[in-house]
Protein backbone atom coordinates (compact mmCIF):
# COMPACT_ATOMS: atom_id res chain seq x y z
CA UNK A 1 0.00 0.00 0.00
CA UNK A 2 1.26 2.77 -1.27
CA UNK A 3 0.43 6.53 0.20
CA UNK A 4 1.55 9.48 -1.69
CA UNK A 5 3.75 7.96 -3.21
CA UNK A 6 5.47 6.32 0.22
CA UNK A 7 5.11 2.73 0.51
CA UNK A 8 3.30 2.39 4.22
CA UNK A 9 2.41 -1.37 4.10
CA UNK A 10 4.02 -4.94 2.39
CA UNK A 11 2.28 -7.82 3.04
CA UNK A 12 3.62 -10.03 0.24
CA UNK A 13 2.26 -13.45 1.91
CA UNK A 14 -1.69 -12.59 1.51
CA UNK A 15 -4.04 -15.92 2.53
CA UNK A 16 -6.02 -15.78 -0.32
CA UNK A 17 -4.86 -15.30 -3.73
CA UNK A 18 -6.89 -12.91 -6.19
CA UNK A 19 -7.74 -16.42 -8.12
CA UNK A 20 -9.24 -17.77 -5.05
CA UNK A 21 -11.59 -15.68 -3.93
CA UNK A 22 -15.04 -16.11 -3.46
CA UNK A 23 -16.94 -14.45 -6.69
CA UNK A 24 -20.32 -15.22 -4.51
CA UNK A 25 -18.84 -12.43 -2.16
CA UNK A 26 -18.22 -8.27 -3.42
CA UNK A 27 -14.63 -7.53 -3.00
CA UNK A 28 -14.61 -4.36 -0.54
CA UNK A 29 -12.13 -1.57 -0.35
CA UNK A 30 -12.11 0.09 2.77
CA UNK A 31 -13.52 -2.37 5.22
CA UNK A 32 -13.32 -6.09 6.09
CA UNK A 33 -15.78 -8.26 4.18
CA UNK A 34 -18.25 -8.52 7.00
CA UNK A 35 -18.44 -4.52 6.54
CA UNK A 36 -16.48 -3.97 9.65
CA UNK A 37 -13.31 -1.47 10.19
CA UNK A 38 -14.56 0.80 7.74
CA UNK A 39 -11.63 3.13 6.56
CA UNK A 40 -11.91 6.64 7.96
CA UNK A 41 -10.47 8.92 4.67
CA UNK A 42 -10.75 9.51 1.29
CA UNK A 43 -9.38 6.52 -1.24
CA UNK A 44 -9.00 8.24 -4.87
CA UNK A 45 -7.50 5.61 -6.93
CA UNK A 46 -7.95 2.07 -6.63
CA UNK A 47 -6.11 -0.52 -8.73
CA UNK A 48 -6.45 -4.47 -8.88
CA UNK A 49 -3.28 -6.37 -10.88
CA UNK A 50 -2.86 -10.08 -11.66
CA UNK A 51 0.50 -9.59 -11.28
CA UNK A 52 2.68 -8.32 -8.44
CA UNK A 53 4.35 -5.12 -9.46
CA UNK A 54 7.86 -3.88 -8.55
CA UNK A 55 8.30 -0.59 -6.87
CA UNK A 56 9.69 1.22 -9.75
CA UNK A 57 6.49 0.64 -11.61
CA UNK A 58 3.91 1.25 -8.48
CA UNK A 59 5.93 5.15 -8.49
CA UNK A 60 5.72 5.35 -12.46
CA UNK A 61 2.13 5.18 -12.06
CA UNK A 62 1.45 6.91 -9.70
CA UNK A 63 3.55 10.07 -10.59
CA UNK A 64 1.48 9.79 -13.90
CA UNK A 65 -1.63 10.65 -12.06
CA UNK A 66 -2.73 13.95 -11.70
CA UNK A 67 -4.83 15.12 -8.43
CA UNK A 68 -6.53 18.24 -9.03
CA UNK A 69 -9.35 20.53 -6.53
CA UNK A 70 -10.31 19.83 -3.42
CA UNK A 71 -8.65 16.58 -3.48
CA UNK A 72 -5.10 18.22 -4.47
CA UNK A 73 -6.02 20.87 -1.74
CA UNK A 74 -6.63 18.27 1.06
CA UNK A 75 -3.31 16.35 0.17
CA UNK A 76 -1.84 19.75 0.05
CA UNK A 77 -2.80 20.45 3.61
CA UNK A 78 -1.90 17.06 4.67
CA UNK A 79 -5.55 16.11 5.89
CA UNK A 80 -6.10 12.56 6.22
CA UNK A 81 -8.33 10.28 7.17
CA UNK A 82 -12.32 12.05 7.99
CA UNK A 83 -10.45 15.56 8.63
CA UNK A 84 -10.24 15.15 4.88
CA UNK A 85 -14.07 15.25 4.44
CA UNK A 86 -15.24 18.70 2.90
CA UNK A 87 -17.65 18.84 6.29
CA UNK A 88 -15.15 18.33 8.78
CA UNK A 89 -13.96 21.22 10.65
CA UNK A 90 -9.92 20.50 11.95
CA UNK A 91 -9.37 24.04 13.80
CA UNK A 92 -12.82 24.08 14.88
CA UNK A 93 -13.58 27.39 13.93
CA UNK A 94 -17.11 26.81 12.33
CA UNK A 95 -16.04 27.03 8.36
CA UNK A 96 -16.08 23.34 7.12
CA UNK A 97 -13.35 22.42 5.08
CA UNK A 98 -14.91 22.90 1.55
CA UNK A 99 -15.54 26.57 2.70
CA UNK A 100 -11.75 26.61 3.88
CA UNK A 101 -10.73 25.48 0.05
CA UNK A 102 -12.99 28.12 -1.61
CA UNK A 103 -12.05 31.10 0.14
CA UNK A 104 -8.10 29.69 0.37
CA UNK A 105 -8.08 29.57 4.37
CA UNK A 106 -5.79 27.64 6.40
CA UNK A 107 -7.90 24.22 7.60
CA UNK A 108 -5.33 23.59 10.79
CA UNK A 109 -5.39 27.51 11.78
CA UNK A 110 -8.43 28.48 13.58
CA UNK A 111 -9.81 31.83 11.15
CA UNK A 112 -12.56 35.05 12.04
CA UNK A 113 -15.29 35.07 10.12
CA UNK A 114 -13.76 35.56 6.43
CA UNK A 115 -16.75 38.36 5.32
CA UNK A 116 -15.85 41.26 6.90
CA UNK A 117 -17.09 45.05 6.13
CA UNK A 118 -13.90 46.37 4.56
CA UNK A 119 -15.36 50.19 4.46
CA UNK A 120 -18.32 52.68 4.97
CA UNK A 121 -19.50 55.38 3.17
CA UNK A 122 -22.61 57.55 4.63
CA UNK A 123 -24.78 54.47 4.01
CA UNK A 124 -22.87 52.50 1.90
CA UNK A 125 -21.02 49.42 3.14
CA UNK A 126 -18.67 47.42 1.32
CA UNK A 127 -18.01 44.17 2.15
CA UNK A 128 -15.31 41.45 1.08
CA UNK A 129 -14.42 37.76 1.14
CA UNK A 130 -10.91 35.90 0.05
CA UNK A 131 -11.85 33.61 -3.11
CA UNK A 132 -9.02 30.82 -3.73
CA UNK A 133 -8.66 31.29 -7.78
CA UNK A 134 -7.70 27.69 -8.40
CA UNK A 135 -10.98 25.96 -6.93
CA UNK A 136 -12.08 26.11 -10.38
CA UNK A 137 -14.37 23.18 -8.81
CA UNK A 138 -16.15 24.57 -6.51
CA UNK A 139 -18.90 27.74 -7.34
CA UNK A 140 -18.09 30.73 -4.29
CA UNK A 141 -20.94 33.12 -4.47
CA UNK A 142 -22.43 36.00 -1.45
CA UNK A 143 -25.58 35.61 -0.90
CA UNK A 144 -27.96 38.07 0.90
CA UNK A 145 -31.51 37.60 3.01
CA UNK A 146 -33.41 40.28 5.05
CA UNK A 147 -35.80 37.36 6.73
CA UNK A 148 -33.64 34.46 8.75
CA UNK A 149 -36.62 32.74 8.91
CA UNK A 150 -37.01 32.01 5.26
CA UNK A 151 -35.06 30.53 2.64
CA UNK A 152 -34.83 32.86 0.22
CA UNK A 153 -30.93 34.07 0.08
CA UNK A 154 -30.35 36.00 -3.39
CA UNK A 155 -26.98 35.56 -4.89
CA UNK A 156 -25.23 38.94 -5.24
CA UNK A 157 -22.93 39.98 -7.60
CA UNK A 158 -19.24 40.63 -6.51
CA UNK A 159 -16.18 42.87 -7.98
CA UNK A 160 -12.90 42.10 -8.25
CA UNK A 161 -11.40 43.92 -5.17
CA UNK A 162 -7.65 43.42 -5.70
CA UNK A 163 -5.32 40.28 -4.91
CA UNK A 164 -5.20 39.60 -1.15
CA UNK A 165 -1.67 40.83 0.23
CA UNK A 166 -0.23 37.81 1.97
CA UNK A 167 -2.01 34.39 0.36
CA UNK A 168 -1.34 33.45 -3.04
CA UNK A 169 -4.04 32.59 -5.61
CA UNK A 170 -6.34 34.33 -3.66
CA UNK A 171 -8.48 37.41 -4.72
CA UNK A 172 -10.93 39.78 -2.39
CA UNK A 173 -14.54 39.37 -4.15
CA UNK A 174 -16.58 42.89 -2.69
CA UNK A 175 -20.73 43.93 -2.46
CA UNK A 176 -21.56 47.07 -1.55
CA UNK A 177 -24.67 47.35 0.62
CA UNK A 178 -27.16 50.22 0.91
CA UNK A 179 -28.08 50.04 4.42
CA UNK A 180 -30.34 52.99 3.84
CA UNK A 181 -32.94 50.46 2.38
CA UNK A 182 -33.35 48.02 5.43
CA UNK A 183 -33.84 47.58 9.21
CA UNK A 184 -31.47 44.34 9.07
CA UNK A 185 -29.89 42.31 6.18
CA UNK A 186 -27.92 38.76 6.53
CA UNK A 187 -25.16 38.17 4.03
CA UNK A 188 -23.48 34.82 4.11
CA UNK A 189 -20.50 32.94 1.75
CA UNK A 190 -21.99 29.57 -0.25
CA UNK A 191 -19.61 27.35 -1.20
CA UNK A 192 -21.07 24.54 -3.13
CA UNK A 193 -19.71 21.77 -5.72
C-alpha cells in the first residue's frame, strides 16, 4: 500500500490469492468483508493487478496521475483520514473544510469570520471575502436575506477587489450594501460543488 507515493504497508504473503476468492462475495475496499473497520479517509484511486508489481512501476504510475481541486487541496494540507471530508472542521472554527478550500483559508489555523465590512460610506457598506482562484471546482458566491426565517438568500454579484496581500491565488470578491434600504440584512458565503 502505497500513500503518496510512500510505501506504508508490504504484506507479500496474503491468505487468499486474487484467483481464489469467493466471486459469490463483493470484494470491498475500505472495510473487512463482513463490513467492519470501515476506513476513515478519502481513497481516490484504486487498482487491482494479476501480477505483483515492482516498486519502480507502483511510483511510475502513480507520478502519472494527476490530483486536481479539493482533493489536491486536502493532500496539500496534509488532511487525512475524515479531517479530509469537505464537512469536517480540523481548527474548529465553524467554516467546514470545503468553505476553507474556496475562500483559500488555512484548515489547521483556527480563522474570524472571512466576510468582513472592509469600508463605509454615509450608508454604503462594502463588504469582502478571500476567493481561492484555483478551486475552479467549486462555485463561491455572497448571498444576501433580510428574513432568517425564510429561505430565500439572493446571490449577489461581486467585484474584483484586488489580490489579497499575503495568500497566493487568492483574490478579495466585494458587495456594496445600501443600508439605507433596510432595518437588518444577513449576508453569508456559499460554497457549493
Amino acid at each position: 500500500i502505497y500513500i503518496n507515493g510512500v510505501e506504508v504497508k508490504n504484506r507479500p504473503n496474503v491468505t487468499a490469492p486474487i484467483n481464489n476468492v469467493n466471486t459469490t462475495t463483493p470484494v470491498r475496499i475500505g472495510q473487512r468483508s463482513t463490513g467492519s473497520d470501515r476506513f476513515s479517509g478519502i481513497i481516490d484511486d484504486v487498482r487491482i493487478y494479476d501480477v505483483p508489481l515492482m516498486p519502480d512501476e507502483i511510483l511510475n504510475i502513480m507520478s502519472n496521475i494527476t490530483v486536481t481541486g479539493y482533493a489536491k487541496w486536502v493532500s496539500e494540507k496534509m488532511l487525512s483520514g475524515s479531517m479530509g471530508y469537505e464537512n469536517a472542521d480540523p481548527d474548529y472554527d465553524g467554516i467546514a473544510n470545503l468553505y476553507e478550500y474556496g475562500m483559500n483559508l488555512q484548515p489547521f489555523t483556527e480563522e474570524d469570520n472571512p466576510l468582513t465590512l472592509k469600508s463605509q460610506n454615509g450608508t454604503t457598506l462594502t463588504y469582502r471575502h478571500p476567493l481561492n482562484t484555483q478551486a475552479t471546482d467549486v462555485t463561491v458566491a455572497l448571498q444576501g436575506n433580510d428574513n432568517l426565517t425564510t429561505t430565500n438568500w439572493v446571490t449577489h454579484s461581486t467585484t474584483d477587489g484586488g489580490n489579497h496581500p499575503s495568500l497566493a491565488d487568492t483574490q478579495w470578491r466585494e458587495f456594496e450594501a445600501d443600508a439605507s434600504s433596510t432595518n437588518q440584512y444577513f449576508l453569508r458565503v456559499k460554497v457549493t460543488k
